[in-house]
PDB file of N, CA and C in Angstrom:
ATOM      1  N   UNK A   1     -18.644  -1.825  16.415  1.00  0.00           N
ATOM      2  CA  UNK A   1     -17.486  -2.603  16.786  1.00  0.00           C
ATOM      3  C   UNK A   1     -16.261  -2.061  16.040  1.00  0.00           C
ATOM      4  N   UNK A   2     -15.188  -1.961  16.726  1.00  0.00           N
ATOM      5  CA  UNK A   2     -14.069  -1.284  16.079  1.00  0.00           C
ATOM      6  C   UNK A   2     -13.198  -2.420  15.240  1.00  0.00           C
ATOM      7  N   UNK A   3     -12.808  -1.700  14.118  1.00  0.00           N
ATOM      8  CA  UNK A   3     -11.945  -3.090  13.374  1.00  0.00           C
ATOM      9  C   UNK A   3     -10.792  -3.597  13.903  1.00  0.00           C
ATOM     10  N   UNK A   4     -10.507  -4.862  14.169  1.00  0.00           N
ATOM     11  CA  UNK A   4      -9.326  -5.499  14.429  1.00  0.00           C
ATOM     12  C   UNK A   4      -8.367  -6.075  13.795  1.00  0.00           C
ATOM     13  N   UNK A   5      -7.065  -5.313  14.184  1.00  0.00           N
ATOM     14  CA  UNK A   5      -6.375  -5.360  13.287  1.00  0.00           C
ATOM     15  C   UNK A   5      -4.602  -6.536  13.368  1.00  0.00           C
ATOM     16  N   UNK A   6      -3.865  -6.623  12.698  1.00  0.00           N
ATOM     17  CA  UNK A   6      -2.991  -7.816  13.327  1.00  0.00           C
ATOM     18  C   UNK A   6      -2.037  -7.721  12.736  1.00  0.00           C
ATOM     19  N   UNK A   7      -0.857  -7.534  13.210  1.00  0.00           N
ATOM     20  CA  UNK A   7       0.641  -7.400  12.351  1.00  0.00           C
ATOM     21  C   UNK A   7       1.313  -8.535  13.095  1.00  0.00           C
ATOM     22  N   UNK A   8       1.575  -9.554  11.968  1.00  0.00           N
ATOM     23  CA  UNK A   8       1.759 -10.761  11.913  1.00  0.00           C
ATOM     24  C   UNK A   8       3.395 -10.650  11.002  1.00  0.00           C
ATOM     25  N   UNK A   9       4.352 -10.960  11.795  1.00  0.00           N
ATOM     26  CA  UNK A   9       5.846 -11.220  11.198  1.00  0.00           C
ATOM     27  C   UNK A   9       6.787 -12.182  10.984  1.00  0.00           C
ATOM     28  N   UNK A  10       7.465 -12.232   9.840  1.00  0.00           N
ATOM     29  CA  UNK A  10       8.399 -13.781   9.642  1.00  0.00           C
ATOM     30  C   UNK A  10       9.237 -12.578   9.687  1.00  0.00           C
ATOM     31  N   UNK A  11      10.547 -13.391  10.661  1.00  0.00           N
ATOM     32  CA  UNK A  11      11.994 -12.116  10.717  1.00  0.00           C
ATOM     33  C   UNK A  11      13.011 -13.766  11.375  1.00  0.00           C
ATOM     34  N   UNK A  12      13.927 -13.195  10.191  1.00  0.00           N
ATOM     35  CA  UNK A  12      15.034 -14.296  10.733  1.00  0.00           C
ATOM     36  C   UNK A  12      15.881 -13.590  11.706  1.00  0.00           C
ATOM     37  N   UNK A  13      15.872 -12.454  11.586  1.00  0.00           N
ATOM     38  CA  UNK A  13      17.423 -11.455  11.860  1.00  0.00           C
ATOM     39  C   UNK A  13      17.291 -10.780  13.364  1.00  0.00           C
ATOM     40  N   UNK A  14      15.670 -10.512  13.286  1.00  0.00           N
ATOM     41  CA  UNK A  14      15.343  -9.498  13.842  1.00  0.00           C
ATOM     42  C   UNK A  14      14.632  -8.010  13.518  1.00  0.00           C
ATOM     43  N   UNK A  15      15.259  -7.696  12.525  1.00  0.00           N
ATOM     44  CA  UNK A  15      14.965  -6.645  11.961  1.00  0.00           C
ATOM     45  C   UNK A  15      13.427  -6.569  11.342  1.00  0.00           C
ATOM     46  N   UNK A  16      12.595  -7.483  10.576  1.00  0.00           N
ATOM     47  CA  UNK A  16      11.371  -7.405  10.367  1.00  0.00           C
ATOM     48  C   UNK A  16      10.606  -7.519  11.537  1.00  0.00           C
ATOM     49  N   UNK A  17      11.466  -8.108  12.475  1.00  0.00           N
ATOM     50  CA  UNK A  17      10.086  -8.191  14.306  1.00  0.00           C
ATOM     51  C   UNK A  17      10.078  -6.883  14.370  1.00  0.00           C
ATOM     52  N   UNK A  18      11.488  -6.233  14.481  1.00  0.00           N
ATOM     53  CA  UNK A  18      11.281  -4.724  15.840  1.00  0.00           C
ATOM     54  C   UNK A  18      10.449  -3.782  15.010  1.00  0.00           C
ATOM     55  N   UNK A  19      10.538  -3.647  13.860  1.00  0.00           N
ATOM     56  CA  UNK A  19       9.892  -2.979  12.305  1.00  0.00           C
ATOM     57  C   UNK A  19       7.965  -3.027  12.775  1.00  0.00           C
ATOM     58  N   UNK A  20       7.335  -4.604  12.794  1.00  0.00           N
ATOM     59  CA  UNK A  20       6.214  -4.813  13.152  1.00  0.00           C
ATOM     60  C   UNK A  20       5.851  -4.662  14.566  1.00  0.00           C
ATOM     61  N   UNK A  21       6.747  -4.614  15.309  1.00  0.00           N
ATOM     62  CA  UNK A  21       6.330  -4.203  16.767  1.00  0.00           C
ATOM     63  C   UNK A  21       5.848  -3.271  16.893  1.00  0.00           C
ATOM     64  N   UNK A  22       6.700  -1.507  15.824  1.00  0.00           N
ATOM     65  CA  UNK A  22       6.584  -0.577  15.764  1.00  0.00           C
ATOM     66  C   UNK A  22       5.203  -0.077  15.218  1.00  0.00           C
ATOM     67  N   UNK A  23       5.072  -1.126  14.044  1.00  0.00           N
ATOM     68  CA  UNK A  23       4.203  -0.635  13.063  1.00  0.00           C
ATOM     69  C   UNK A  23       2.566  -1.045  14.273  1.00  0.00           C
ATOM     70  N   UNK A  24       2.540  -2.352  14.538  1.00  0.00           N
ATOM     71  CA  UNK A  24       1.844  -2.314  15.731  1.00  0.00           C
ATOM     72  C   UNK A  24       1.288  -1.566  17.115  1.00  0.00           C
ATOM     73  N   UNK A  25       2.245  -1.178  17.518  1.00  0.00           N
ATOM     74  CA  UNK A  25       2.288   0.032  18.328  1.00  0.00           C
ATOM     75  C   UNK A  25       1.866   1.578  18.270  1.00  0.00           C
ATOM     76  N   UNK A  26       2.017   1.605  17.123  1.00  0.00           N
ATOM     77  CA  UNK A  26       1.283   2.857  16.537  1.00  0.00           C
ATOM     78  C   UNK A  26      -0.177   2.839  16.012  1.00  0.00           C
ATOM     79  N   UNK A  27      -0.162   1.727  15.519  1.00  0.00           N
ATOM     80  CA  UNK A  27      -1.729   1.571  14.881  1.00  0.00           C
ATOM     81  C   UNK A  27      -2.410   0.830  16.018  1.00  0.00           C
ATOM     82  N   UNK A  28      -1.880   0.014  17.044  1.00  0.00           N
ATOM     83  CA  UNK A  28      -2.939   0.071  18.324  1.00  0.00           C
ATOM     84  C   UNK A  28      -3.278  -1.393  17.715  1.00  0.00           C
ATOM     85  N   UNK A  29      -2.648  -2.454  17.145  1.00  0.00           N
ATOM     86  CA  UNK A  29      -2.783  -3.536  16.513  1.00  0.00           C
ATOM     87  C   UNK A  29      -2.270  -4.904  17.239  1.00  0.00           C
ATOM     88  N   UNK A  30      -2.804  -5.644  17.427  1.00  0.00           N
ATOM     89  CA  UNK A  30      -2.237  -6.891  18.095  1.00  0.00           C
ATOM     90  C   UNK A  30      -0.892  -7.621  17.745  1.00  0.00           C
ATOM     91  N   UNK A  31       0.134  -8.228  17.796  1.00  0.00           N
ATOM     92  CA  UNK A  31       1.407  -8.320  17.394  1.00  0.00           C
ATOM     93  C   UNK A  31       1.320  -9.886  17.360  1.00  0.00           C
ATOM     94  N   UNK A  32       2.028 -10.673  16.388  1.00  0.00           N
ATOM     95  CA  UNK A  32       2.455 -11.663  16.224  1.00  0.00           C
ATOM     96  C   UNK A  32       3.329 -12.265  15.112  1.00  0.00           C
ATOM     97  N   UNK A  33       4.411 -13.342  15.793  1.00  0.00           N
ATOM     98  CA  UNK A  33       5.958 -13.195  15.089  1.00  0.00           C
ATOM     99  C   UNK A  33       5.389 -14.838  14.905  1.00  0.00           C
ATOM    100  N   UNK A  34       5.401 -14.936  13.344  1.00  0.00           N
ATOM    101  CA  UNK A  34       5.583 -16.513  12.719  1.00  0.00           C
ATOM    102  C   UNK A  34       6.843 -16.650  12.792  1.00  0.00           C
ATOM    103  N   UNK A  35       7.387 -17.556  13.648  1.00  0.00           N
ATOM    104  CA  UNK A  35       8.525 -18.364  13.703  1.00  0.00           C
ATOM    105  C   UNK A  35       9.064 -19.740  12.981  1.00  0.00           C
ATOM    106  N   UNK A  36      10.165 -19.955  12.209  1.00  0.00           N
ATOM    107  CA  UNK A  36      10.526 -21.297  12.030  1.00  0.00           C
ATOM    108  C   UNK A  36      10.194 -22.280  13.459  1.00  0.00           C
ATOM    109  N   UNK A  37       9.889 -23.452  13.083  1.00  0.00           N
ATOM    110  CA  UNK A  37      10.278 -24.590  13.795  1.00  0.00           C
ATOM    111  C   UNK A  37      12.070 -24.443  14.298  1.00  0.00           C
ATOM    112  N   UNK A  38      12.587 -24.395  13.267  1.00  0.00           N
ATOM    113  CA  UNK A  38      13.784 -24.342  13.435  1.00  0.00           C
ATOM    114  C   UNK A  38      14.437 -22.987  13.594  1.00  0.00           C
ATOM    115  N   UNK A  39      14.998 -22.787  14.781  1.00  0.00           N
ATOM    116  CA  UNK A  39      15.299 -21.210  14.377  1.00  0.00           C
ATOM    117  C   UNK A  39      16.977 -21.051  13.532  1.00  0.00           C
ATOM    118  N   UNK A  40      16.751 -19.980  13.008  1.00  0.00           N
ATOM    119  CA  UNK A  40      17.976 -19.513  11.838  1.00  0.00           C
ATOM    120  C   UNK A  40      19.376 -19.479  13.109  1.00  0.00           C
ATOM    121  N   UNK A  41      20.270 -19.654  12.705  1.00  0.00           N
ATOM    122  CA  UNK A  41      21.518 -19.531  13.272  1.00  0.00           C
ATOM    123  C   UNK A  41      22.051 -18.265  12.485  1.00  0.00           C
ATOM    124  N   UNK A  42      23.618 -17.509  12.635  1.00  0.00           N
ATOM    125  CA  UNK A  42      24.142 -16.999  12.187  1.00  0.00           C
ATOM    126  C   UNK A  42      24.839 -17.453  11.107  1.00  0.00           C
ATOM    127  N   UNK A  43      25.380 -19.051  10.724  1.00  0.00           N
ATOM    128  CA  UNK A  43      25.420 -19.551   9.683  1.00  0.00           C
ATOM    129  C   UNK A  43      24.363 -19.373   8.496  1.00  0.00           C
ATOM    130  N   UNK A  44      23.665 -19.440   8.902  1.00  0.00           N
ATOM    131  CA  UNK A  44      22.235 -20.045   8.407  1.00  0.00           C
ATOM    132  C   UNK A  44      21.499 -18.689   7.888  1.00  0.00           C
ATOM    133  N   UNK A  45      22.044 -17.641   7.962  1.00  0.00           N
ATOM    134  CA  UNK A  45      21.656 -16.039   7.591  1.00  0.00           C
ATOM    135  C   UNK A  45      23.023 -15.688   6.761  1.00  0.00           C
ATOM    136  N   UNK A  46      24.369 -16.384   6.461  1.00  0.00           N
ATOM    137  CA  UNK A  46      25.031 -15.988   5.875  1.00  0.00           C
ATOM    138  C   UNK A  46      24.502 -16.217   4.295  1.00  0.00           C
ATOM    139  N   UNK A  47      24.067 -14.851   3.785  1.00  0.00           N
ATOM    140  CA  UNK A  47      23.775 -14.728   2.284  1.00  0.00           C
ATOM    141  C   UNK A  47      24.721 -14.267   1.591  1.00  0.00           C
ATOM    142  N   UNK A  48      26.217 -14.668   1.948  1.00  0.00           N
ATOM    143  CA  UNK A  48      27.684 -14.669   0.719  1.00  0.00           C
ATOM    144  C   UNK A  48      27.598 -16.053   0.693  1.00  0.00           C
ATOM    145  N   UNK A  49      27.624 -17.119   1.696  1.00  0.00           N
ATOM    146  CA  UNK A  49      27.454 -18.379   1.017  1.00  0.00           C
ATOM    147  C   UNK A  49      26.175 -18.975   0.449  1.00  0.00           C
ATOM    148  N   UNK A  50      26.137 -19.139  -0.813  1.00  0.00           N
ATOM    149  CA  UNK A  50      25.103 -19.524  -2.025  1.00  0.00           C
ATOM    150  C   UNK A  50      24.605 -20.376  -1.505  1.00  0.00           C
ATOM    151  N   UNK A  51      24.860 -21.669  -0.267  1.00  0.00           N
ATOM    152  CA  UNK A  51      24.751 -23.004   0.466  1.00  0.00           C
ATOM    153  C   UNK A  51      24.084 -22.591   1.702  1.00  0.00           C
ATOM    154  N   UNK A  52      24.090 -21.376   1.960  1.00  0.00           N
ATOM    155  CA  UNK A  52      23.349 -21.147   3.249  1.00  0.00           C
ATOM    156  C   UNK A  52      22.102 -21.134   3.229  1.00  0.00           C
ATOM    157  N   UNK A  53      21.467 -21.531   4.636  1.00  0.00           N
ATOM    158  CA  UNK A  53      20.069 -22.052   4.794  1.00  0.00           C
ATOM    159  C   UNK A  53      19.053 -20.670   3.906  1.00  0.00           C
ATOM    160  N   UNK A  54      19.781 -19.632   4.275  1.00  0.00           N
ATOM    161  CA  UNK A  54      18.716 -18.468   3.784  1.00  0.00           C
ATOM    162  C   UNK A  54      18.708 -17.760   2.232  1.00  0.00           C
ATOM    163  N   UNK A  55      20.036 -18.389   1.805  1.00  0.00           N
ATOM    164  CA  UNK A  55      19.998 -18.256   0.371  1.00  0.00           C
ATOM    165  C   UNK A  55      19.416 -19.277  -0.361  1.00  0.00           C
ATOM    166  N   UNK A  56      19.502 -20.493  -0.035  1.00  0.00           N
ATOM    167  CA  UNK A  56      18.875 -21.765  -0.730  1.00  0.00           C
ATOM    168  C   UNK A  56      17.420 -21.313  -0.590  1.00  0.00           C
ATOM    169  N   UNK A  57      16.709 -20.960   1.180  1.00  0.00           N
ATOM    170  CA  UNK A  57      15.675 -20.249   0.795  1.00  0.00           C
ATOM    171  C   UNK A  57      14.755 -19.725  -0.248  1.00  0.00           C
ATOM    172  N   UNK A  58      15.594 -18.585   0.215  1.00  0.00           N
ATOM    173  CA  UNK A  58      15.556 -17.451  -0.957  1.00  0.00           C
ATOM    174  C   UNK A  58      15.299 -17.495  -2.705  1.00  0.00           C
ATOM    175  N   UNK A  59      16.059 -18.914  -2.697  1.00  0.00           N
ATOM    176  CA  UNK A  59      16.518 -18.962  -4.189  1.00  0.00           C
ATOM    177  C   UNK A  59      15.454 -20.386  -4.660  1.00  0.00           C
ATOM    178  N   UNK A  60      15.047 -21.089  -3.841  1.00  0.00           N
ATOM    179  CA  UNK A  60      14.218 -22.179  -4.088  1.00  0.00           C
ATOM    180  C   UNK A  60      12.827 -22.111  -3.411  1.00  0.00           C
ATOM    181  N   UNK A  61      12.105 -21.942  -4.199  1.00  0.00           N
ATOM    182  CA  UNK A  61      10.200 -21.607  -3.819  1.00  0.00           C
ATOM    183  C   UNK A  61       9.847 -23.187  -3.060  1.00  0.00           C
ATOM    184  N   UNK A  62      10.195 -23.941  -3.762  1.00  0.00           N
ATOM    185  CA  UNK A  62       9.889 -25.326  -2.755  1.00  0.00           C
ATOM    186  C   UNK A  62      10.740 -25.743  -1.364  1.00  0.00           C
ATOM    187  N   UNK A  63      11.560 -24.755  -1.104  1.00  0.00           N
ATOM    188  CA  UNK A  63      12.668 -24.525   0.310  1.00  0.00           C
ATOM    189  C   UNK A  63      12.011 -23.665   1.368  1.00  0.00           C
ATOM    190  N   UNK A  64      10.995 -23.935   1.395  1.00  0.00           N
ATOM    191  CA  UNK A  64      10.707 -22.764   2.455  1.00  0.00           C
ATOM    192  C   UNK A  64      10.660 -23.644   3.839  1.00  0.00           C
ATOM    193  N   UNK A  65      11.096 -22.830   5.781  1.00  0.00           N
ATOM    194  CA  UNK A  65      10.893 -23.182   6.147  1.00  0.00           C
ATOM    195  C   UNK A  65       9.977 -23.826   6.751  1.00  0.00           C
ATOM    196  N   UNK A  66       9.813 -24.960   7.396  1.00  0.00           N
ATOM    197  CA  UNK A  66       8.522 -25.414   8.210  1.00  0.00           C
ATOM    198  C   UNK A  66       8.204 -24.482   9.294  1.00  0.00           C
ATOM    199  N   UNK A  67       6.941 -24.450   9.916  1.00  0.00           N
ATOM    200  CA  UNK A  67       6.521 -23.179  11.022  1.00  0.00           C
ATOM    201  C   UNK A  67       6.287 -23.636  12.602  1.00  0.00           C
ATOM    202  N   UNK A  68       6.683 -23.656  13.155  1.00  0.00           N
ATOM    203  CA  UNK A  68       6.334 -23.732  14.344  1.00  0.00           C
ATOM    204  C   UNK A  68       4.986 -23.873  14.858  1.00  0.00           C
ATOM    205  N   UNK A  69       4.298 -24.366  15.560  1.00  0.00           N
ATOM    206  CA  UNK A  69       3.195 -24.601  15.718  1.00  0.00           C
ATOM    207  C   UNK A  69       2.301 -23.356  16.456  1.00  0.00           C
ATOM    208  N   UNK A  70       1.263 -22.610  16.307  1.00  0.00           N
ATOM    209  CA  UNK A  70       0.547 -21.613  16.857  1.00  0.00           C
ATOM    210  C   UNK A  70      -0.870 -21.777  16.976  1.00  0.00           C
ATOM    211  N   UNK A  71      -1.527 -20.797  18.105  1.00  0.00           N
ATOM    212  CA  UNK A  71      -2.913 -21.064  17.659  1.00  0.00           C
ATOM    213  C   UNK A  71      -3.723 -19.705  17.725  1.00  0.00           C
ATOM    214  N   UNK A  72      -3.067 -18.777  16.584  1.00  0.00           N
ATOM    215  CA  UNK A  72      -3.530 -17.960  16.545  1.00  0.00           C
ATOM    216  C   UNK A  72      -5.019 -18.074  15.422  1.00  0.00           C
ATOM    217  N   UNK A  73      -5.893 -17.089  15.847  1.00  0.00           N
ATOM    218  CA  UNK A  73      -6.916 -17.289  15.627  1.00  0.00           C
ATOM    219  C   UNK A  73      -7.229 -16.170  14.513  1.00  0.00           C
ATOM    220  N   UNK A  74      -7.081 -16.348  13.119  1.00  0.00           N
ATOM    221  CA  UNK A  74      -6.920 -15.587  12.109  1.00  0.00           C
ATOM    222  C   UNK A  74      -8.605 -14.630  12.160  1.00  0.00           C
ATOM    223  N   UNK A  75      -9.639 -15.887  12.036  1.00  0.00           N
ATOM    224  CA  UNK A  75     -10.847 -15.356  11.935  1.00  0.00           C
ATOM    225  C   UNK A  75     -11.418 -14.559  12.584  1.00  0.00           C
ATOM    226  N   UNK A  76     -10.633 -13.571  13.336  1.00  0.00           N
ATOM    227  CA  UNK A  76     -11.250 -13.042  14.641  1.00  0.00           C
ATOM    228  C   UNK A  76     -10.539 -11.564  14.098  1.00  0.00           C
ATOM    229  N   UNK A  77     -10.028 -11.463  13.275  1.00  0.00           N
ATOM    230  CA  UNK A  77      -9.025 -10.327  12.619  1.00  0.00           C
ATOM    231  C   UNK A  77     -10.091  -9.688  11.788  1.00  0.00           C
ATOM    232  N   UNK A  78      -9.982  -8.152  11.366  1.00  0.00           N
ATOM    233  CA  UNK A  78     -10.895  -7.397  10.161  1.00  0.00           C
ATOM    234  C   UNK A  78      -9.626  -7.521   9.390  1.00  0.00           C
ATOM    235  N   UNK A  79      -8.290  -6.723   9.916  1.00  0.00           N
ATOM    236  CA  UNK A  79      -7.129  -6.403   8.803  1.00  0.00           C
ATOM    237  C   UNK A  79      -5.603  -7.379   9.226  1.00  0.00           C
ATOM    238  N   UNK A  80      -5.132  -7.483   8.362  1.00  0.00           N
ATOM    239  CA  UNK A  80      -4.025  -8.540   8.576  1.00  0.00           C
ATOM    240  C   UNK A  80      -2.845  -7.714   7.956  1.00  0.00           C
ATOM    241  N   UNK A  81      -1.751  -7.161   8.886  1.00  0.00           N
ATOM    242  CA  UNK A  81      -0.509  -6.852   7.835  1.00  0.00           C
ATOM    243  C   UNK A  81       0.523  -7.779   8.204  1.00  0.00           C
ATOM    244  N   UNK A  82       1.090  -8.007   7.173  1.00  0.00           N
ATOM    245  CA  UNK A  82       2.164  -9.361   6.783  1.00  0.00           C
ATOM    246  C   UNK A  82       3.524  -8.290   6.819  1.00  0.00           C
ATOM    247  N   UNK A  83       4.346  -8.730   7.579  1.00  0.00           N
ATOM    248  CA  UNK A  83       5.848  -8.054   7.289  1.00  0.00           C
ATOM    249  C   UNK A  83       6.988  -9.360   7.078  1.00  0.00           C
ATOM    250  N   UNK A  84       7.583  -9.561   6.171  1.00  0.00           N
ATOM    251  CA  UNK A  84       8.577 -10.528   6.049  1.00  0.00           C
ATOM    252  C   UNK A  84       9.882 -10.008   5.412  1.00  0.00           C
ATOM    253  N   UNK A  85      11.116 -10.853   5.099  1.00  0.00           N
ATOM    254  CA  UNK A  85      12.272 -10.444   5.116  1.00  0.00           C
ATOM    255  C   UNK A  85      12.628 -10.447   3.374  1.00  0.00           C
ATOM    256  N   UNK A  86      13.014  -9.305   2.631  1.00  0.00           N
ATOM    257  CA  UNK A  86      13.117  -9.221   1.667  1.00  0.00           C
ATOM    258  C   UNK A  86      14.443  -9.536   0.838  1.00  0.00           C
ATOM    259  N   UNK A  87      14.747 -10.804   1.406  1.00  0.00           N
ATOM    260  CA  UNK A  87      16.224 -11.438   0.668  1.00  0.00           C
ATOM    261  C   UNK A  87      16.118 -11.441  -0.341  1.00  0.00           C
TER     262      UNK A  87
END
């Protein structure tokens, strides 16, 4: 049985999806984008204001967003790569 593999992404911007699409695509890997419940606005990605949703983020470990609901099926995976946004 061949190993199965899963590139699984949190991207507010965009830029960490198209990144794992790629990385997916090449390694022949199944694709999936963890989404907020809430999706980010362009306010809400401004990291000059200290008050913005993605700096408070960023800056508070108990701020993280809530997730959207999925039913992806982890146990069915051999390898898991995680790509997220490095604010």
């Amino acid at each position: 049985m061949a190993n199965k593999t899963l590139v699984a992404v949190f991207s507010a911007s965009g830029v960490t999806k198209r990144v794992g699409e790629k990385i997916a695509r090449i390694a022949g890997a199944d694709f999936h984008e963890i989404t907020p419940k809430k999706h980010y606005t362009s306010d809400d990605l401004n990291w000059m204001n200290k008050r913005s949703r993605s700096s408070v983020e960023m800056n508070d470990p108990t701020s993280r967003p809530e997730l959207a609901e999925n039913d992806l099926d982890m146990a069915s995976y051999d390898t898991v790569i995680i790509g997220f946004p490095i604010w």
